[in-house]
C-alpha atoms as a PDB file:
ATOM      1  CA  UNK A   1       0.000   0.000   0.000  1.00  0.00           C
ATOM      2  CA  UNK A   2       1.165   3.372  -0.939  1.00  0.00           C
ATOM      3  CA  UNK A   3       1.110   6.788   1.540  1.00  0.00           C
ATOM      4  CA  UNK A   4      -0.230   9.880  -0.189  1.00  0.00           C
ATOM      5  CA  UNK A   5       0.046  13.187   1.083  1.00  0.00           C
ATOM      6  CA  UNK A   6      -0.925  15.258  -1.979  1.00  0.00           C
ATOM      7  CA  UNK A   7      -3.176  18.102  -1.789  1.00  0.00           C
ATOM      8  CA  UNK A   8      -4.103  17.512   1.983  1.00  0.00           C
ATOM      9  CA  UNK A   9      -5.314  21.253   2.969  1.00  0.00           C
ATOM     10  CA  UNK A  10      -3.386  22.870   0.403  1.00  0.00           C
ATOM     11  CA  UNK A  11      -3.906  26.523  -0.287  1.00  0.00           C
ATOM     12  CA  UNK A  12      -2.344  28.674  -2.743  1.00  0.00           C
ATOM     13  CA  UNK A  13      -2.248  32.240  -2.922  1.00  0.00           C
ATOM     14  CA  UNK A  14      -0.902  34.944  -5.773  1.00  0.00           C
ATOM     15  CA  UNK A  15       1.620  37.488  -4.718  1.00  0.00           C
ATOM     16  CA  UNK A  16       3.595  39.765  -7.143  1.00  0.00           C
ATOM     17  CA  UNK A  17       7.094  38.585  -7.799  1.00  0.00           C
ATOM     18  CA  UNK A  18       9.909  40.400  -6.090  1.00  0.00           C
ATOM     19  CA  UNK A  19      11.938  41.714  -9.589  1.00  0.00           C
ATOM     20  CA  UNK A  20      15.519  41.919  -8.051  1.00  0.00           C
ATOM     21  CA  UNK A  21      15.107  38.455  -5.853  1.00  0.00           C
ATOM     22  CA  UNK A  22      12.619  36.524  -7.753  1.00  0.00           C
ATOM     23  CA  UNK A  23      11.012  33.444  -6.442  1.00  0.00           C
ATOM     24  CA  UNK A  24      10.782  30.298  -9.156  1.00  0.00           C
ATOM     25  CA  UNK A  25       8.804  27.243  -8.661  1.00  0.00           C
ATOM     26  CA  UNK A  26      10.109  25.450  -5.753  1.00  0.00           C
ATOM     27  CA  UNK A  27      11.580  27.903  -3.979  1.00  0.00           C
ATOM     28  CA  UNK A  28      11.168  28.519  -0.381  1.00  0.00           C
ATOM     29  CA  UNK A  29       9.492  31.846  -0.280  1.00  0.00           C
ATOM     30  CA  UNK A  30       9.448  35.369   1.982  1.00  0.00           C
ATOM     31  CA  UNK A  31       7.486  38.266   2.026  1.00  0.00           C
ATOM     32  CA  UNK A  32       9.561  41.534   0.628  1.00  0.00           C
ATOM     33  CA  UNK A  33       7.114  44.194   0.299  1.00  0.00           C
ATOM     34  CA  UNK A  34       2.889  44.597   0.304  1.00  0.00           C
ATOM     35  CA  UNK A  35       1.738  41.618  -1.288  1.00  0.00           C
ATOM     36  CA  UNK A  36       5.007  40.881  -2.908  1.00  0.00           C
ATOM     37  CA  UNK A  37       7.249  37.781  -2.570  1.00  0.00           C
ATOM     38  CA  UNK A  38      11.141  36.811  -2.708  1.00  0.00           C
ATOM     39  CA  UNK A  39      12.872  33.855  -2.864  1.00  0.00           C
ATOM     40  CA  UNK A  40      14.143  33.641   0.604  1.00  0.00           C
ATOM     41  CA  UNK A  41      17.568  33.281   1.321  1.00  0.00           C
ATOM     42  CA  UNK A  42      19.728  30.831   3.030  1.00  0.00           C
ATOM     43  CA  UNK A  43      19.335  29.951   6.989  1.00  0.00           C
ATOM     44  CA  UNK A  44      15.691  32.473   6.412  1.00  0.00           C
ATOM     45  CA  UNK A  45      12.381  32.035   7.255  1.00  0.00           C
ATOM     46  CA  UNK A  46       9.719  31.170   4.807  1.00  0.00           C
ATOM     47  CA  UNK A  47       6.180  30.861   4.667  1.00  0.00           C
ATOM     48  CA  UNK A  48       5.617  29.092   1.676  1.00  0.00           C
ATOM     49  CA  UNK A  49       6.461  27.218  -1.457  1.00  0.00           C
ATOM     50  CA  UNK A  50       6.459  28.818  -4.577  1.00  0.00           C
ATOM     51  CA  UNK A  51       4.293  26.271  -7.231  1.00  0.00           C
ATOM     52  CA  UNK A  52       4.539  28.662 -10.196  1.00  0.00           C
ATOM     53  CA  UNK A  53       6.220  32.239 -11.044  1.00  0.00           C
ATOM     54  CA  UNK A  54       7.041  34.271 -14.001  1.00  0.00           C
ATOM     55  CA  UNK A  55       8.612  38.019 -14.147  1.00  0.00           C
ATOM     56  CA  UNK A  56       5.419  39.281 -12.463  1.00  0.00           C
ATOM     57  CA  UNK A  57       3.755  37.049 -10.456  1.00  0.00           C
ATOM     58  CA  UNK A  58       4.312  34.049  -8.276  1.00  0.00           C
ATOM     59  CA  UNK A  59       1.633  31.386  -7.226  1.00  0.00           C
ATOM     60  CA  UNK A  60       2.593  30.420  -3.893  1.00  0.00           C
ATOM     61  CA  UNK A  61       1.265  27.353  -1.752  1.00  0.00           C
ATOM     62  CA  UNK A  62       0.993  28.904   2.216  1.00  0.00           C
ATOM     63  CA  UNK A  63      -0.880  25.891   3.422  1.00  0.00           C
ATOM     64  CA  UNK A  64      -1.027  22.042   3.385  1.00  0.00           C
ATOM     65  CA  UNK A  65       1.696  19.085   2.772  1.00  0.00           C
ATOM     66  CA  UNK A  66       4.931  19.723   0.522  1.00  0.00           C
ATOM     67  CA  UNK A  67       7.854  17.788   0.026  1.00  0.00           C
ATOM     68  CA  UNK A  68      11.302  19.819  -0.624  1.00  0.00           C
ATOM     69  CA  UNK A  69      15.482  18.558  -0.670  1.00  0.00           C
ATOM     70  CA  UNK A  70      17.104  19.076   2.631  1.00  0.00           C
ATOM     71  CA  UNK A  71      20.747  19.762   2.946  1.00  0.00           C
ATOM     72  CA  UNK A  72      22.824  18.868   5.793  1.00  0.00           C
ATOM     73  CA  UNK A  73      21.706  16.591   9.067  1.00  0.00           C
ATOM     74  CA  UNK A  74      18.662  14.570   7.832  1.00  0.00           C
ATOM     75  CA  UNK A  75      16.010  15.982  10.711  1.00  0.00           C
ATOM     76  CA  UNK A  76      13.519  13.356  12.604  1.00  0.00           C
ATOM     77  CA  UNK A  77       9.945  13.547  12.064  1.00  0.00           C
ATOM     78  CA  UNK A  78       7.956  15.432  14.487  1.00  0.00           C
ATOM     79  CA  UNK A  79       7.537  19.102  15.153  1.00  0.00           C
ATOM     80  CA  UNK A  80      11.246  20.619  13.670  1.00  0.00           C
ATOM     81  CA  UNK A  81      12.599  24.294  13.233  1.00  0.00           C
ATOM     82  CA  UNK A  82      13.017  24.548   9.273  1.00  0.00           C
ATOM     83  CA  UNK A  83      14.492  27.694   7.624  1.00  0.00           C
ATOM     84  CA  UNK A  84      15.425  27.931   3.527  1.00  0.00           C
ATOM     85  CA  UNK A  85      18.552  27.136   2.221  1.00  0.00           C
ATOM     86  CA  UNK A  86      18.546  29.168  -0.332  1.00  0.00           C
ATOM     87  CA  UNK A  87      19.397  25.882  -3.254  1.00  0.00           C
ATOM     88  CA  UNK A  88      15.201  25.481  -3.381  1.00  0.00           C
ATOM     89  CA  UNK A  89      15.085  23.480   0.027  1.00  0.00           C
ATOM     90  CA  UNK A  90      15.257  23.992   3.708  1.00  0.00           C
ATOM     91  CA  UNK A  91      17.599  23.025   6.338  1.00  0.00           C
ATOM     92  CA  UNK A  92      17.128  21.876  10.181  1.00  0.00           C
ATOM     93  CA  UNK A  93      17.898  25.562  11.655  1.00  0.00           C
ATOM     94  CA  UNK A  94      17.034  25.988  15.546  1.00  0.00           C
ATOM     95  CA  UNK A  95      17.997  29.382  15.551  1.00  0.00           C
ATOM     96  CA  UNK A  96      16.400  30.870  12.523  1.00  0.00           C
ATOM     97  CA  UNK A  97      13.757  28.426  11.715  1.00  0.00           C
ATOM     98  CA  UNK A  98      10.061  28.316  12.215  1.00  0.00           C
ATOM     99  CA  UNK A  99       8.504  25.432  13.491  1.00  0.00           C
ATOM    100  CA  UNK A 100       6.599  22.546  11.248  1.00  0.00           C
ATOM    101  CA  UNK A 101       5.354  18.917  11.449  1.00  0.00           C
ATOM    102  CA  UNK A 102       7.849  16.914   9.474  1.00  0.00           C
ATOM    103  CA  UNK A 103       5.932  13.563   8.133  1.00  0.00           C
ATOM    104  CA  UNK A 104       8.278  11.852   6.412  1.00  0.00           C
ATOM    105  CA  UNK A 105      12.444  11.881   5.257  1.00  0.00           C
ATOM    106  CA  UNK A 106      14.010  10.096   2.637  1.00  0.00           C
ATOM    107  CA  UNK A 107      18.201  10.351   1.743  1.00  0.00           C
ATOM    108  CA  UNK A 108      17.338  13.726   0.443  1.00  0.00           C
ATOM    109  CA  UNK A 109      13.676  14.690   0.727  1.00  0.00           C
ATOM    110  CA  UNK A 110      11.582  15.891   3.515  1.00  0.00           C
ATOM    111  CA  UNK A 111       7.741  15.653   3.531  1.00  0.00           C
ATOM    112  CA  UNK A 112       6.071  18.305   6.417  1.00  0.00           C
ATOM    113  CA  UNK A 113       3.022  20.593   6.645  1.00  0.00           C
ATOM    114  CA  UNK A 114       3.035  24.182   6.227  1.00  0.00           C
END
């Protein structure tokens, strides 16, 4: 039997795209000015995945389950801090991160809910 965690609560929201930082789709994502986003940085916090962006506009997912690459220590499943790491992916940060319900890690993806 196979797990599925696609489209479980998932909301998605448009936001201009931030011209000198622009997101792309799936990049971790950051608020840079009145209903503008950014591609946020490394060791950031994000809100939300970016699904789809062009020069002007970026469709962003703020809610629900998304799997994303991780880079360095593979974190546990459970509630874990998660900031960007500015290569579209996050990274366990405990300092910087915000807090989210990890569901599943593989060798180089992590599953968690937004």
């Amino acid at each position: 039997m196979n797990i599925s965690f696609d489209s479980i609560g998932q909301t998605a929201v448009t936001f201009c795209n931030n011209s000198s930082a622009p997101a792309k789709a799936g990049d971790c994502v950051c608020m840079s000015a009145n209903a503008e986003v950014s591609a946020a940085g490394a060791n950031k916090r994000f809100f939300g995945v970016a699904l789809s962006a062009d020069d002007s506009f970026a469709v962003v997912q703020t809610a629900g389950v998304v799997s994303l690459p991780f880079s360095g220590t593979a974190p546990s499943v459970g509630w874990v801090k998660l900031a960007a790491n500015g290569e579209n992916g996050v990274v366990q940060d405990n300092t910087n991160g915000s807090e989210f319900l990890v569901l599943d890690v593989s060798d180089s993806t992590i599953t968690f809910v937004l």
